[in-house]
Structures are given as C-alpha cells and as structure tokens.
Protein backbone atom coordinates (compact mmCIF):
# COMPACT_ATOMS: atom_id res chain seq x y z
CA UNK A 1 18.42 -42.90 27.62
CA UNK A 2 18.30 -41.00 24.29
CA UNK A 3 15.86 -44.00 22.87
CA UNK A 4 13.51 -43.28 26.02
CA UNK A 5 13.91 -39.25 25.50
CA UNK A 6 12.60 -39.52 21.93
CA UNK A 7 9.97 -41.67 22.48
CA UNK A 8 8.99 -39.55 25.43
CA UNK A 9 9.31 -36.73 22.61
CA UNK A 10 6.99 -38.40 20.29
CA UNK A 11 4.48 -39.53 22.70
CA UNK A 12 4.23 -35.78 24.49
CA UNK A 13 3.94 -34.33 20.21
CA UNK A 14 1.37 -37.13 19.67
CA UNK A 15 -0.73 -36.49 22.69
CA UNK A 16 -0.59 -32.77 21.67
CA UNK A 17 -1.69 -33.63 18.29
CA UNK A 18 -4.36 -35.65 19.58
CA UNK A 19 -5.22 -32.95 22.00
CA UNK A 20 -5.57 -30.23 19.57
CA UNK A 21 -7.29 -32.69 17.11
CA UNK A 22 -10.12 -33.27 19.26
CA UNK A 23 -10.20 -29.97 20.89
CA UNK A 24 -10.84 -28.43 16.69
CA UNK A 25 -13.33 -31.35 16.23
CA UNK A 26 -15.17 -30.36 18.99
CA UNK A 27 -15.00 -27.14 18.48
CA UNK A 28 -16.47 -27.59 14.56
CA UNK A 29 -19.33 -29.92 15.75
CA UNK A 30 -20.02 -27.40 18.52
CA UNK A 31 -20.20 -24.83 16.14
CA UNK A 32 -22.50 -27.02 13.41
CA UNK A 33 -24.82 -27.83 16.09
CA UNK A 34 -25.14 -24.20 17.14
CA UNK A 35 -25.52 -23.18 13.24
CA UNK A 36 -28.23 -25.55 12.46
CA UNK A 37 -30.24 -24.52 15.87
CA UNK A 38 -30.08 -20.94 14.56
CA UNK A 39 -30.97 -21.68 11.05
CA UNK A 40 -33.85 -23.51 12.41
CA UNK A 41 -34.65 -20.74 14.53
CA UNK A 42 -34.72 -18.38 11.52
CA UNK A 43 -36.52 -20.86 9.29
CA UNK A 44 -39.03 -21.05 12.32
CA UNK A 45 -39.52 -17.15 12.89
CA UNK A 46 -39.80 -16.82 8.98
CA UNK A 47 -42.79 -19.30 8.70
CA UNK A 48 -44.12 -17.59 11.56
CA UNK A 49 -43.95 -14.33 9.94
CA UNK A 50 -45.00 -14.94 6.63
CA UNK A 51 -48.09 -17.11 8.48
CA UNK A 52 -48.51 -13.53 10.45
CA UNK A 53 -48.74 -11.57 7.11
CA UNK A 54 -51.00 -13.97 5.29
CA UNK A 55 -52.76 -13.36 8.94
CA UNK A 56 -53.17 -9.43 8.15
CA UNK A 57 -53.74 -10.09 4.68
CA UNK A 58 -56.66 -12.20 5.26
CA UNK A 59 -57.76 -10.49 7.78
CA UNK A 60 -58.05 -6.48 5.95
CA UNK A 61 -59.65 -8.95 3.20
CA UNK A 62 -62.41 -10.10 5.15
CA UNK A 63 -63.02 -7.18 6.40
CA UNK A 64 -63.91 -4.94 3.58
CA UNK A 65 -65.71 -7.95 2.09
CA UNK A 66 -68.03 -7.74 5.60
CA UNK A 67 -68.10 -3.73 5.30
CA UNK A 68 -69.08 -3.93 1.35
CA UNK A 69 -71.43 -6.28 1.55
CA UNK A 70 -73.44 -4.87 4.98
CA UNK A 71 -76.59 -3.05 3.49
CA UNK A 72 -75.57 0.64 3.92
CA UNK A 73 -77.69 3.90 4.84
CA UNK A 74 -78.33 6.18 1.48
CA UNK A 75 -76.23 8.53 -0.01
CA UNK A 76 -77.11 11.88 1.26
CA UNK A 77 -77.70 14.91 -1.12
CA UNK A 78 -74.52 16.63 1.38
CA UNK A 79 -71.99 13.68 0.64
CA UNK A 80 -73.00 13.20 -3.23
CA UNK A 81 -71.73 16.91 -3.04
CA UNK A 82 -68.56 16.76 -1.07
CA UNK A 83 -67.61 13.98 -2.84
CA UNK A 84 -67.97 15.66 -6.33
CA UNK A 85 -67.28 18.87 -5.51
CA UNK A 86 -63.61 17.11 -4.73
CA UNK A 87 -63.45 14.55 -8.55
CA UNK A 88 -61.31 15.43 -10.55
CA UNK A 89 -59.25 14.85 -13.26
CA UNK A 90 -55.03 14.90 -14.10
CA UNK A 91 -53.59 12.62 -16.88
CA UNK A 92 -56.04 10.93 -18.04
CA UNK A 93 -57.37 9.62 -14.63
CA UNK A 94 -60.40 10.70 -12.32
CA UNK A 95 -60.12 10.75 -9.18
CA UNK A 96 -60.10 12.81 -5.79
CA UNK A 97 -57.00 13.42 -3.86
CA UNK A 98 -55.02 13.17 -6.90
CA UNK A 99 -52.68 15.78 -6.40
CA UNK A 100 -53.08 17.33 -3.05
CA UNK A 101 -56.06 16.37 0.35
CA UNK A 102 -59.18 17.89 -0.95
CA UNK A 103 -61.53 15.12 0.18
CA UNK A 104 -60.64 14.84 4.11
CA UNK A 105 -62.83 11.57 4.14
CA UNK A 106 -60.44 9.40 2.65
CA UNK A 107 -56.55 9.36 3.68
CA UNK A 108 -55.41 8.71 0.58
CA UNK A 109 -55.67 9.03 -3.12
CA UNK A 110 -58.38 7.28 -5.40
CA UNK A 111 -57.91 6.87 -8.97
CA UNK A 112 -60.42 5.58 -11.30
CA UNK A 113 -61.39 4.75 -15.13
CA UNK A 114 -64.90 6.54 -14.29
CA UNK A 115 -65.61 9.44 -15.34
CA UNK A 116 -68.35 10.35 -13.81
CA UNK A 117 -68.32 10.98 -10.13
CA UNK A 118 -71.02 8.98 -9.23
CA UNK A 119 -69.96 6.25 -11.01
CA UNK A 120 -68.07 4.61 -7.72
CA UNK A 121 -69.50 7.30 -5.47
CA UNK A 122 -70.78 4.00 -3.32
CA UNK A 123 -67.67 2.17 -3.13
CA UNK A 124 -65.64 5.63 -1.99
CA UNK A 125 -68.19 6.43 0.62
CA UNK A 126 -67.04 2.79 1.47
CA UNK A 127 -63.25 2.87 1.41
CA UNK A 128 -62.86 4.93 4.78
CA UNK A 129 -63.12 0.77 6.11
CA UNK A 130 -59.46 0.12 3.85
CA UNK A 131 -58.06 3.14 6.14
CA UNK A 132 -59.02 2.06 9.19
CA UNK A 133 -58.28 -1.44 8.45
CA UNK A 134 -54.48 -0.37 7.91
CA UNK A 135 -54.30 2.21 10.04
CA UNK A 136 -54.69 -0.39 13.07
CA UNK A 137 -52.66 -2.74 11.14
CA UNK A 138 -49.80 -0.19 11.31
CA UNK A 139 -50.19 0.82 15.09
CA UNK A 140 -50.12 -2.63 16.32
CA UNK A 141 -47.35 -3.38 19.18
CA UNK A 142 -44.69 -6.42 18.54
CA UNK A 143 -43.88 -7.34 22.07
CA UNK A 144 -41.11 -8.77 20.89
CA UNK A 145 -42.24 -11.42 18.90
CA UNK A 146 -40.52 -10.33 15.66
CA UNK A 147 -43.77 -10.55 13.86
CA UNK A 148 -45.14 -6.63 13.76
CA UNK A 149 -45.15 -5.24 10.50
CA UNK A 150 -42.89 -2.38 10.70
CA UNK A 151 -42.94 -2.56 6.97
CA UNK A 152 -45.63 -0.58 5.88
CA UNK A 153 -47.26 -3.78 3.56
CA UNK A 154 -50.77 -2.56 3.01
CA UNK A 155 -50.80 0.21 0.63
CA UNK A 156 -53.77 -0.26 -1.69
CA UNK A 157 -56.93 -1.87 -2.74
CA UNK A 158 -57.83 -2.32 -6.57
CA UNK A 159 -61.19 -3.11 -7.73
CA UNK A 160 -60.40 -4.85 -10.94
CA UNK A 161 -64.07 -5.11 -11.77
CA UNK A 162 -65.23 -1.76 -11.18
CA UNK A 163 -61.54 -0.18 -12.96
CA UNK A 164 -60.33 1.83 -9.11
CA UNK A 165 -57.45 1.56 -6.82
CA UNK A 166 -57.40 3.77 -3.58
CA UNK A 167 -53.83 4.05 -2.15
CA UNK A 168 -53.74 4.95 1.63
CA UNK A 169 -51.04 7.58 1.46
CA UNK A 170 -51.71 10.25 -1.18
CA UNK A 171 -49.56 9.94 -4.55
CA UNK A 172 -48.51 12.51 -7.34
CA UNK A 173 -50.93 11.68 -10.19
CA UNK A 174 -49.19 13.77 -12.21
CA UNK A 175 -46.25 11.12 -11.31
CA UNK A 176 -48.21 8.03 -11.46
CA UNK A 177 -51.68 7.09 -12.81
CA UNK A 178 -53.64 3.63 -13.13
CA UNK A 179 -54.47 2.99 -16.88
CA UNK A 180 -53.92 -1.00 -17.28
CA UNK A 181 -56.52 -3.01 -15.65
CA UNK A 182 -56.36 -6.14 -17.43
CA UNK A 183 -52.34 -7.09 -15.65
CA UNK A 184 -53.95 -9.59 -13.34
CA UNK A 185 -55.92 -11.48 -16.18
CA UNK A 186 -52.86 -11.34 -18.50
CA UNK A 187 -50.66 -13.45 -15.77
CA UNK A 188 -47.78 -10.60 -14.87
CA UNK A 189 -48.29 -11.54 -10.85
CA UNK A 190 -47.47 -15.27 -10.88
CA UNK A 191 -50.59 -16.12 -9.57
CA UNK A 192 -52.10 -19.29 -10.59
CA UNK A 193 -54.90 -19.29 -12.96
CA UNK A 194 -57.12 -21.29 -11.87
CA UNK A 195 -56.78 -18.67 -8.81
CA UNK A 196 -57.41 -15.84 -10.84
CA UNK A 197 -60.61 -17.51 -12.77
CA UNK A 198 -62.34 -17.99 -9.18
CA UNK A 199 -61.19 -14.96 -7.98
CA UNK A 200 -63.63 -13.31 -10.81
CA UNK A 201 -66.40 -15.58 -9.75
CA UNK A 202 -66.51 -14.73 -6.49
CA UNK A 203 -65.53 -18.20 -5.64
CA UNK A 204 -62.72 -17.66 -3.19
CA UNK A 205 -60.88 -14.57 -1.83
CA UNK A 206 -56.91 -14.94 -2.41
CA UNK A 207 -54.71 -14.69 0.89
CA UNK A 208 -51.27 -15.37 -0.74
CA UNK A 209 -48.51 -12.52 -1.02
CA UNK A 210 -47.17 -11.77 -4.47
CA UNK A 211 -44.58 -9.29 -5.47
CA UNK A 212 -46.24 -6.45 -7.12
C-alpha cells in the first residue's frame, strides 16, 4: 500500500507539474502572439502617420508652388503702403510683425535680409496662401484614425533664394532673428545632396521630414 500511495503521490505532483507547465507556456505564447499583433499594429499606424504627414507636407508644398506661380493682379499704390508703412527693423533683421501685429494681412511674423520693403513686397502679398494652407491643416477632424496632427507641424516657410522666412505665429525678434541662410547648402539638415542640388534647380520639390 505505501508503494501504491507514493506513486499515486508522484503521479498527482507530476500531473500538477505538467499542468502548470503548460498552463505558463500557454500563457507566454499567448502573450507573444498578442505582443507582436500590437507591435505590428503600432508599426502599422506609424507608417500610416508618417505617410499622413509627408501627405500634408506635400500637399502645403504644392500649394504655394500653384499660388506663386498663378499670374497675380498688380500691386496697388494702397497695399505698397500698408505693407511699408508696417517694415521694419529690430536686430539686424527687416521685417513686419517683428515684435507685435502691425500688418493684420499676415498671421504671423516675416523676417527678411531685405532691406528695402519692396524688395519681397510680391512674395508677402503672397504668403496669406502659407496661412491658410495651415490654418486648415490645423482645424482638420481625426475621426479617430490617429492620424490628425494635433501637433502643430507647420510653422514656417523659408525662401532660401530670396533670404525670408514667415513664421505663422508671431515671434519676439528681439528673441530670435534669421541671419544664416546658407545652413541648408552647408549640410546641417541631413538631407541628401544630391536633394539639395535639385532642390536649387527647381528640379524637384522635397516631401521628406527632417528635424530642424
């Protein structure tokens, strides 16, 4: 009797070994399988949102290349005067809205190496197209995709030609001002050269996202 009590012993500790074994196995391929579906999932959602921003990217870019290049009506005598009644100058830059919202037709603050108002006075009368471009860019509803850009990503637009960046929101000049205009020639983005060297011949527009 004692031999068949043991061996009853071992055989009930076995099958509870056994038991638990497989029940932690399980359990640990369960829980692999459910870990690689949701790393998936975020791999899946993070193409899709980097794919959307390249999307809005490409998207504000062809549109003030469509506004810039439409023939546009002459500059009247009245917004010549508005517009250079409102230039200025702090730090070393030129600019309206440098400090403080005395130009109401732009949102935000343009800075540029000009020095004379009517320099870019085309191009501002222009930009109004950058503020409406990320002003619907910024209202635009999720529905729960996980792709709207509650990040506010659009904040500029630098003409590295004509030496002007216009930032939506108005900045302190006295705080910041553009004086470098050579950073994207000199290679301190990352972006490829050969990018770069088309980008100055008009040759392709760039819808990547670097870190500025």
């Amino acid at each position: 009797m004692n031999l068949h009590h043991k061996a009853l012993r071992h055989f009930i500790s076995a099958s509870v070994i056994v038991l638990t074994s497989s029940f932690l196995i399980y359990e640990l391929i369960a829980s692999d399988r459910a870990m690689n579906a949701y790393m998936r999932y975020i791999m899946e959602r993070a193409d899709s949102s980097f794919l959307y921003d390249k999307y809005q990217n490409q998207s504000i870019a062809a549109h003030l290349m469509r506004t810039f290049e439409a023939p546009g009506d002459p500059v009247t005598a009245e917004k010549r005067r508005a517009f250079c009644d409102a230039f200025e100058a702090i730090n070393g830059t030129h600019g309206v809205n440098l400090t403080r919202h005395n130009y109401p037709a732009l949102h935000g603050t343009l800075q540029t190496a000009a020095t004379q108002c009517t320099d870019n006075l085309d191009d501002a009368l222009l930009l109004p197209a950058f503020d409406q471009a990320v002003s619907i860019n910024r209202s635009q509803d999720d529905h729960s995709h996980g792709l709207g850009t509650l990040e506010l990503k659009f904040r500029y637009y630098v003409d590295l030609n004509k030496h002007y960046v216009y930032f939506y929101d108005l900045i302190n000049s006295r705080r910041f001002a553009m004086h470098r205009w050579t950073f994207l020639q000199k290679g301190t983005m990352g972006i490829n050269r050969k990018d770069i060297d088309k980008l100055f011949t008009g040759r392709t527009v760039i819808s990547s996202i670097y870190m500025d």
